[in-house]
C-alpha atoms as a PDB file:
ATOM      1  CA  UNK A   1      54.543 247.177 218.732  1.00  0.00           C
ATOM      2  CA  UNK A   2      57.638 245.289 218.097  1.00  0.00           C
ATOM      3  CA  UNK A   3      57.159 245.819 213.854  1.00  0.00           C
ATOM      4  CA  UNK A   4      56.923 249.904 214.397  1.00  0.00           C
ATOM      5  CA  UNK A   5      60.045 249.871 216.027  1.00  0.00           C
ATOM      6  CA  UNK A   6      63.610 249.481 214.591  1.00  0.00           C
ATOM      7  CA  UNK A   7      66.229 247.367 215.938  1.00  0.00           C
ATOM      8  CA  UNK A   8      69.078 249.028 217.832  1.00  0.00           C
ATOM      9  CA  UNK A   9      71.182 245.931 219.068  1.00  0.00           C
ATOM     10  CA  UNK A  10      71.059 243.696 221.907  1.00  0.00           C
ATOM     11  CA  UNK A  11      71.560 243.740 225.889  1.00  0.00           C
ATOM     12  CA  UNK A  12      71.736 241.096 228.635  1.00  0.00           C
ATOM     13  CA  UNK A  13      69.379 241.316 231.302  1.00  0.00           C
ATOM     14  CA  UNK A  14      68.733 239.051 234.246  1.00  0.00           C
ATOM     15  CA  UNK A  15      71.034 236.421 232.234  1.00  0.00           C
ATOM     16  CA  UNK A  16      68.809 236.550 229.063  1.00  0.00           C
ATOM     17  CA  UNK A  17      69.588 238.135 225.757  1.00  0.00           C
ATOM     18  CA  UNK A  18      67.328 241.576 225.471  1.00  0.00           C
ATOM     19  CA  UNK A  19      66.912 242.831 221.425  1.00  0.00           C
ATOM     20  CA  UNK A  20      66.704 246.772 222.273  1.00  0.00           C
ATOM     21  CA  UNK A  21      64.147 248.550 219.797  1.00  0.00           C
ATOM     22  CA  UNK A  22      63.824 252.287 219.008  1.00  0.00           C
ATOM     23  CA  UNK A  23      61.235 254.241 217.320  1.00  0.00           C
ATOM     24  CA  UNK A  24      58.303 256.469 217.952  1.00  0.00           C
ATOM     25  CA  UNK A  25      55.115 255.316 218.520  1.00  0.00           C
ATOM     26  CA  UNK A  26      52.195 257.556 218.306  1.00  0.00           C
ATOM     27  CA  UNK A  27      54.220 260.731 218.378  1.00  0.00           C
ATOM     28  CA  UNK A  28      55.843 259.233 221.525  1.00  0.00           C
ATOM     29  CA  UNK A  29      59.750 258.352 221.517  1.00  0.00           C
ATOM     30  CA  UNK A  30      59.785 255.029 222.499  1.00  0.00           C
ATOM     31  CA  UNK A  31      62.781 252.499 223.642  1.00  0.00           C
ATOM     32  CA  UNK A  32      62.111 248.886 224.229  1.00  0.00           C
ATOM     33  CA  UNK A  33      64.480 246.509 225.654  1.00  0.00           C
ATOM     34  CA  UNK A  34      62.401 242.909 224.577  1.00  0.00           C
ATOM     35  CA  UNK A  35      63.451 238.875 225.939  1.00  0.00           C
ATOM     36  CA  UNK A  36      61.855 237.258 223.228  1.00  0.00           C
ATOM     37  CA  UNK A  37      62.617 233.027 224.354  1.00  0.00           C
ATOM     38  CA  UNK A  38      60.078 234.997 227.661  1.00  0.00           C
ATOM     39  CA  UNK A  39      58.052 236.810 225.328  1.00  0.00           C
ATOM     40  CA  UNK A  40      58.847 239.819 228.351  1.00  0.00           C
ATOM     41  CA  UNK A  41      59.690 243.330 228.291  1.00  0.00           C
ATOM     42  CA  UNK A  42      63.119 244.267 229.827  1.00  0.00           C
ATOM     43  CA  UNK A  43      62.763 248.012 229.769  1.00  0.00           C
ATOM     44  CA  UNK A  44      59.882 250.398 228.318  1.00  0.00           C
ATOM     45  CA  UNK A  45      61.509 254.001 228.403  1.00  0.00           C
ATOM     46  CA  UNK A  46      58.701 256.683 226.806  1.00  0.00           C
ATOM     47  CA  UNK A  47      59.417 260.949 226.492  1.00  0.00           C
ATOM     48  CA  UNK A  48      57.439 263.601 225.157  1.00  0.00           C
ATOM     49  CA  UNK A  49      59.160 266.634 225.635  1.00  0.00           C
ATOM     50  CA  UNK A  50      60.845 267.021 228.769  1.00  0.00           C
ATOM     51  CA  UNK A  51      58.707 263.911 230.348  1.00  0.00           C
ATOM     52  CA  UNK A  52      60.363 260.360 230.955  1.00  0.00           C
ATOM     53  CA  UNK A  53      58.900 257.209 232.030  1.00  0.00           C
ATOM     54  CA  UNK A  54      60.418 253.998 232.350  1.00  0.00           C
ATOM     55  CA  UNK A  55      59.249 250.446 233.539  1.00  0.00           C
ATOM     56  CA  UNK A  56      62.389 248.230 234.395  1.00  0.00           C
ATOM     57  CA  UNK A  57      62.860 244.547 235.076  1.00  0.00           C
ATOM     58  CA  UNK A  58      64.696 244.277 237.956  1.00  0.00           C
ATOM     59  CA  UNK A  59      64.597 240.951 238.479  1.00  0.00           C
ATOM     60  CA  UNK A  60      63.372 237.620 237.279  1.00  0.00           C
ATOM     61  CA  UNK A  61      62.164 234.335 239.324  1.00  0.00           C
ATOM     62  CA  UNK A  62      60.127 231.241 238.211  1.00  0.00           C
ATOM     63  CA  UNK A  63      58.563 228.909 240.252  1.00  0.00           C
ATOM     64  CA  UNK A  64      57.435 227.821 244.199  1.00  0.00           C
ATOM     65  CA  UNK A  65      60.723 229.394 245.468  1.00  0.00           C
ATOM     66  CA  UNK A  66      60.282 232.673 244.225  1.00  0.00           C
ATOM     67  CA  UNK A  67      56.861 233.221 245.434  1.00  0.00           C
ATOM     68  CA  UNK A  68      57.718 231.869 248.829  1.00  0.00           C
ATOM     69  CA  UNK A  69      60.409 234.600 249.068  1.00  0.00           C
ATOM     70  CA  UNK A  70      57.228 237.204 249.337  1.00  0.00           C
ATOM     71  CA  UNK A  71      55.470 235.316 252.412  1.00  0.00           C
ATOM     72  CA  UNK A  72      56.089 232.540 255.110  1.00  0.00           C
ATOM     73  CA  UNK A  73      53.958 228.938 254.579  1.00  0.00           C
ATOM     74  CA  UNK A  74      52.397 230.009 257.947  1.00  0.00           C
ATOM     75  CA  UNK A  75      50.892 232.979 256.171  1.00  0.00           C
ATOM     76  CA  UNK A  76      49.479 231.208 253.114  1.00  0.00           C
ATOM     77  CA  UNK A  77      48.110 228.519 255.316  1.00  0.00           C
ATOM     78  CA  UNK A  78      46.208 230.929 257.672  1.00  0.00           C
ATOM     79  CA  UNK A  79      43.922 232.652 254.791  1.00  0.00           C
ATOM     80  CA  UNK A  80      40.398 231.367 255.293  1.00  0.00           C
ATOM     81  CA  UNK A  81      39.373 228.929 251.822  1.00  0.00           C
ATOM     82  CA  UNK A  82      36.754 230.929 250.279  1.00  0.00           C
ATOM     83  CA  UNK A  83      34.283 228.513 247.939  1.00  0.00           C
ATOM     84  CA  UNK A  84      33.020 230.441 245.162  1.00  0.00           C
ATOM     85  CA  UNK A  85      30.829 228.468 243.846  1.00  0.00           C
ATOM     86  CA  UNK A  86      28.103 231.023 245.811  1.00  0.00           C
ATOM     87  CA  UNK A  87      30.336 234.092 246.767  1.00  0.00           C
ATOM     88  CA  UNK A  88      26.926 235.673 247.613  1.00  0.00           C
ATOM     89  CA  UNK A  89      27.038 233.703 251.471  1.00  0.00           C
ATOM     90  CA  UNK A  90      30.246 236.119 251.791  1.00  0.00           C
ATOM     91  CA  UNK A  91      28.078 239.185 252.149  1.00  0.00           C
ATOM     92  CA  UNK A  92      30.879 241.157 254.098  1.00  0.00           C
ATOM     93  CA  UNK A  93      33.854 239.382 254.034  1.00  0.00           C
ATOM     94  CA  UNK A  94      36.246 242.275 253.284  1.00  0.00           C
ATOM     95  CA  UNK A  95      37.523 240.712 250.585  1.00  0.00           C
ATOM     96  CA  UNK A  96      34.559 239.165 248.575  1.00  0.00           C
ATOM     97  CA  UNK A  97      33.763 242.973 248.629  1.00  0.00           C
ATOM     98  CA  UNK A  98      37.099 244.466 247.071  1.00  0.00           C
ATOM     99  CA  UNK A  99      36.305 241.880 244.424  1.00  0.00           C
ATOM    100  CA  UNK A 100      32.806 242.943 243.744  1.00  0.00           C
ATOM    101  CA  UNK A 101      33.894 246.439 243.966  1.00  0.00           C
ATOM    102  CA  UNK A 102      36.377 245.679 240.960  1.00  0.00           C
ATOM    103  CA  UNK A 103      33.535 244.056 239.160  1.00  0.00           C
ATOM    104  CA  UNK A 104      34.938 240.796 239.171  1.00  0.00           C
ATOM    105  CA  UNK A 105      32.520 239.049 240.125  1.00  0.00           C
ATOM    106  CA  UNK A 106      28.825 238.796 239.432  1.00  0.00           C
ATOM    107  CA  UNK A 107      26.429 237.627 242.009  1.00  0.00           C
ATOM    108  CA  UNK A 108      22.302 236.091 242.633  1.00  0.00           C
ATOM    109  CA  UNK A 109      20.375 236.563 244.959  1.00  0.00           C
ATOM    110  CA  UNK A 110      18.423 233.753 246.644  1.00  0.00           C
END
Protein backbone atom coordinates (compact mmCIF):
# COMPACT_ATOMS: atom_id res chain seq x y z
CA UNK A 1 0.00 0.00 0.00
CA UNK A 2 2.76 2.11 1.21
CA UNK A 3 4.34 2.43 -2.78
CA UNK A 4 0.68 3.81 -4.11
CA UNK A 5 0.81 6.42 -1.74
CA UNK A 6 2.90 9.66 -1.70
CA UNK A 7 4.71 11.00 1.15
CA UNK A 8 3.24 14.01 2.95
CA UNK A 9 5.75 14.49 5.95
CA UNK A 10 6.09 13.11 9.28
CA UNK A 11 4.19 13.08 12.81
CA UNK A 12 4.99 11.81 16.32
CA UNK A 13 2.77 9.43 17.77
CA UNK A 14 2.93 7.55 21.04
CA UNK A 15 6.76 8.81 21.13
CA UNK A 16 7.60 7.25 17.69
CA UNK A 17 8.22 9.02 14.44
CA UNK A 18 4.90 8.42 12.05
CA UNK A 19 5.81 9.07 7.95
CA UNK A 20 2.13 10.38 6.95
CA UNK A 21 1.18 9.11 3.30
CA UNK A 22 -1.54 10.44 0.96
CA UNK A 23 -3.04 9.11 -2.10
CA UNK A 24 -6.03 7.29 -3.40
CA UNK A 25 -6.32 3.86 -3.42
CA UNK A 26 -8.89 2.17 -5.45
CA UNK A 27 -10.91 5.28 -6.09
CA UNK A 28 -10.80 5.74 -2.27
CA UNK A 29 -8.93 8.91 -0.70
CA UNK A 30 -6.72 7.47 1.54
CA UNK A 31 -4.37 9.00 4.50
CA UNK A 32 -1.93 6.84 6.31
CA UNK A 33 -0.03 7.83 9.26
CA UNK A 34 2.82 4.62 9.21
CA UNK A 35 5.71 3.75 12.39
CA UNK A 36 7.93 1.99 10.26
CA UNK A 37 11.01 0.81 13.23
CA UNK A 38 6.99 -1.10 14.44
CA UNK A 39 6.11 -1.89 11.06
CA UNK A 40 2.37 -0.33 12.63
CA UNK A 41 -0.20 1.87 11.36
CA UNK A 42 -0.72 5.16 13.34
CA UNK A 43 -3.83 6.37 11.61
CA UNK A 44 -5.88 4.93 8.48
CA UNK A 45 -8.37 7.86 7.54
CA UNK A 46 -10.56 6.61 4.19
CA UNK A 47 -13.65 9.04 2.35
CA UNK A 48 -15.71 8.50 -0.52
CA UNK A 49 -17.90 11.24 -0.85
CA UNK A 50 -19.30 12.52 2.19
CA UNK A 51 -18.21 9.12 4.18
CA UNK A 52 -15.15 9.09 6.70
CA UNK A 53 -13.57 6.35 8.49
CA UNK A 54 -10.68 6.37 10.57
CA UNK A 55 -8.75 3.71 12.72
CA UNK A 56 -6.46 5.54 15.35
CA UNK A 57 -3.68 4.37 17.62
CA UNK A 58 -4.37 5.56 20.76
CA UNK A 59 -1.97 4.04 22.57
CA UNK A 60 0.98 1.73 22.57
CA UNK A 61 2.25 -0.96 25.32
CA UNK A 62 4.72 -3.92 25.04
CA UNK A 63 5.12 -6.55 27.28
CA UNK A 64 3.67 -8.51 30.75
CA UNK A 65 2.72 -5.06 32.19
CA UNK A 66 0.56 -3.96 29.62
CA UNK A 67 -1.50 -6.99 29.36
CA UNK A 68 -1.87 -7.19 33.09
CA UNK A 69 -3.41 -3.68 32.98
CA UNK A 70 -6.60 -5.52 31.13
CA UNK A 71 -7.14 -8.27 34.01
CA UNK A 72 -6.07 -9.19 37.67
CA UNK A 73 -3.51 -12.52 38.07
CA UNK A 74 -6.54 -13.92 40.01
CA UNK A 75 -8.49 -13.84 36.78
CA UNK A 76 -5.93 -15.46 34.48
CA UNK A 77 -5.27 -18.07 37.06
CA UNK A 78 -8.97 -19.10 37.47
CA UNK A 79 -9.59 -20.10 33.59
CA UNK A 80 -9.84 -23.88 33.46
CA UNK A 81 -6.41 -25.36 31.21
CA UNK A 82 -8.02 -26.71 28.24
CA UNK A 83 -5.61 -29.64 26.50
CA UNK A 84 -6.14 -29.64 22.93
CA UNK A 85 -4.52 -32.26 21.95
CA UNK A 86 -8.39 -33.93 21.72
CA UNK A 87 -10.71 -30.78 21.93
CA UNK A 88 -13.42 -33.33 20.94
CA UNK A 89 -13.74 -34.52 25.09
CA UNK A 90 -14.92 -30.67 25.34
CA UNK A 91 -18.22 -31.43 23.69
CA UNK A 92 -19.98 -28.34 25.39
CA UNK A 93 -17.63 -26.36 27.00
CA UNK A 94 -18.89 -22.92 25.89
CA UNK A 95 -15.88 -22.07 24.63
CA UNK A 96 -14.49 -25.12 22.65
CA UNK A 97 -17.84 -24.30 20.85
CA UNK A 98 -17.28 -20.47 19.93
CA UNK A 99 -14.08 -21.91 18.51
CA UNK A 100 -15.63 -24.55 16.40
CA UNK A 101 -18.25 -22.17 15.46
CA UNK A 102 -15.38 -19.85 13.98
CA UNK A 103 -13.99 -22.86 12.25
CA UNK A 104 -10.94 -22.92 14.06
CA UNK A 105 -10.72 -25.94 14.86
CA UNK A 106 -11.26 -29.30 13.23
CA UNK A 107 -12.32 -32.27 15.18
CA UNK A 108 -12.61 -36.70 15.08
CA UNK A 109 -14.73 -38.55 16.27
CA UNK A 110 -13.88 -41.67 18.29
Amino acid sequence: MLDQLEPRGNRRVAGHRAAVYRGTLDGVSTELGWIAELQLPARVERRVGDDRQELRLTGLEQGEAAAMRFTTREQLQAYESIDFADPGDRHGDPFVDRVMQHGGLQLHTH
